[in-house]
Protein backbone atom coordinates (compact mmCIF):
# COMPACT_ATOMS: atom_id res chain seq x y z
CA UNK A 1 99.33 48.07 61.85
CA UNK A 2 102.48 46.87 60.19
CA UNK A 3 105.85 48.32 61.68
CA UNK A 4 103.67 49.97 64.73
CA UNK A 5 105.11 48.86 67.93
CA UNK A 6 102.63 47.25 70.29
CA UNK A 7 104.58 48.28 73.85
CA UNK A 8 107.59 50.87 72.87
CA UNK A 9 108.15 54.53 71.85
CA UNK A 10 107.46 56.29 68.75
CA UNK A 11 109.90 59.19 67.44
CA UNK A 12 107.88 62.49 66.01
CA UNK A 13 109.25 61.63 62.23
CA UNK A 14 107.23 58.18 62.39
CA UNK A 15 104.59 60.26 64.08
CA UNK A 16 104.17 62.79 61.24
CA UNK A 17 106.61 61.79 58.46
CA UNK A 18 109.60 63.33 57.42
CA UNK A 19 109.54 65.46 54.55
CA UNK A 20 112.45 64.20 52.19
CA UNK A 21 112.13 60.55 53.08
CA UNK A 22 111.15 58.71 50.18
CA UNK A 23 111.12 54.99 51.95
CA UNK A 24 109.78 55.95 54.97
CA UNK A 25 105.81 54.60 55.88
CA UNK A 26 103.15 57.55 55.53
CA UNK A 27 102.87 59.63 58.00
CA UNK A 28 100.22 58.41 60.66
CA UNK A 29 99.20 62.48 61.31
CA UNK A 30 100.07 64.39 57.99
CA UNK A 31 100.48 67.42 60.09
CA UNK A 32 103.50 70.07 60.57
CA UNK A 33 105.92 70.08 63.30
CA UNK A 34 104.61 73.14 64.83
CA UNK A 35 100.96 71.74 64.50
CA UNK A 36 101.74 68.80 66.42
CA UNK A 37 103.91 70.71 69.13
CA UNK A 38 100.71 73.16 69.33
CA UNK A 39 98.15 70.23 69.84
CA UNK A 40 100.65 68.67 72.79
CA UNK A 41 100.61 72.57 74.15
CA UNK A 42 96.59 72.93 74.21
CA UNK A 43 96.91 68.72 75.06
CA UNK A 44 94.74 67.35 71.71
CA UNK A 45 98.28 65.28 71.78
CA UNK A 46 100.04 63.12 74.33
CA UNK A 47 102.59 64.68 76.06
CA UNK A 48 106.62 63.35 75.38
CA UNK A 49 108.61 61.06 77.30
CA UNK A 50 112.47 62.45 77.51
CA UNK A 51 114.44 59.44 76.59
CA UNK A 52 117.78 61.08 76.93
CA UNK A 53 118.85 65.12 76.77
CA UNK A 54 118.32 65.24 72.61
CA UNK A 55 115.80 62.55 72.41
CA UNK A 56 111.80 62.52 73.05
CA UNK A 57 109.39 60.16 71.95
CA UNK A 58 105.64 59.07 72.47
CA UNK A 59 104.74 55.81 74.14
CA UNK A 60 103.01 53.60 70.85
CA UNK A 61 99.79 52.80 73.36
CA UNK A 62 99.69 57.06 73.35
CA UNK A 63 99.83 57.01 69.54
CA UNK A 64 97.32 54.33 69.50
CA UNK A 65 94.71 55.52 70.82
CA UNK A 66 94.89 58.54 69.44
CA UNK A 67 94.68 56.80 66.20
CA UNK A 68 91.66 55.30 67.30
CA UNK A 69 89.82 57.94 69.47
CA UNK A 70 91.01 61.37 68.42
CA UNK A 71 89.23 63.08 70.91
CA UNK A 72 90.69 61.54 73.29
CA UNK A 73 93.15 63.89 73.78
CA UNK A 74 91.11 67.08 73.93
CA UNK A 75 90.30 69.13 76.84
């Protein structure tokens, strides 16, 4: 994947886009904010690493396999 980090963190507007960007990559989940925070709640989602008091992120290798096993996540 171009621009995907092989060992880093991901921020949630690479994760599902940001709304009003017009250069910014697709989204990898089209989904809303609230969707995503509700699939990290029931855990179909990786849980958040706190990088600092205002900012969280997902490790990439999280993302990834998501990306490629979706079910993953579920309980």
């Amino acid at each position: 994947m171009v621009g995907f980090p092989m060992p880093g963190y991901l921020r949630l507007d690479q994760i599902i886009g940001r709304k009003r960007s017009i250069d910014q990559m697709p989204p990898l989940f089209p989904i809303s904010k609230s969707t995503w925070w509700a699939g990290i709640k029931s855990g179909r989602f990786p849980t958040p690493v706190k990088l600092g008091p205002r900012i969280t992120a997902w490790r990439a290798e999280d993302i990834r396999r998501l990306l490629e096993d979706p079910t993953r996540f579920d309980r």
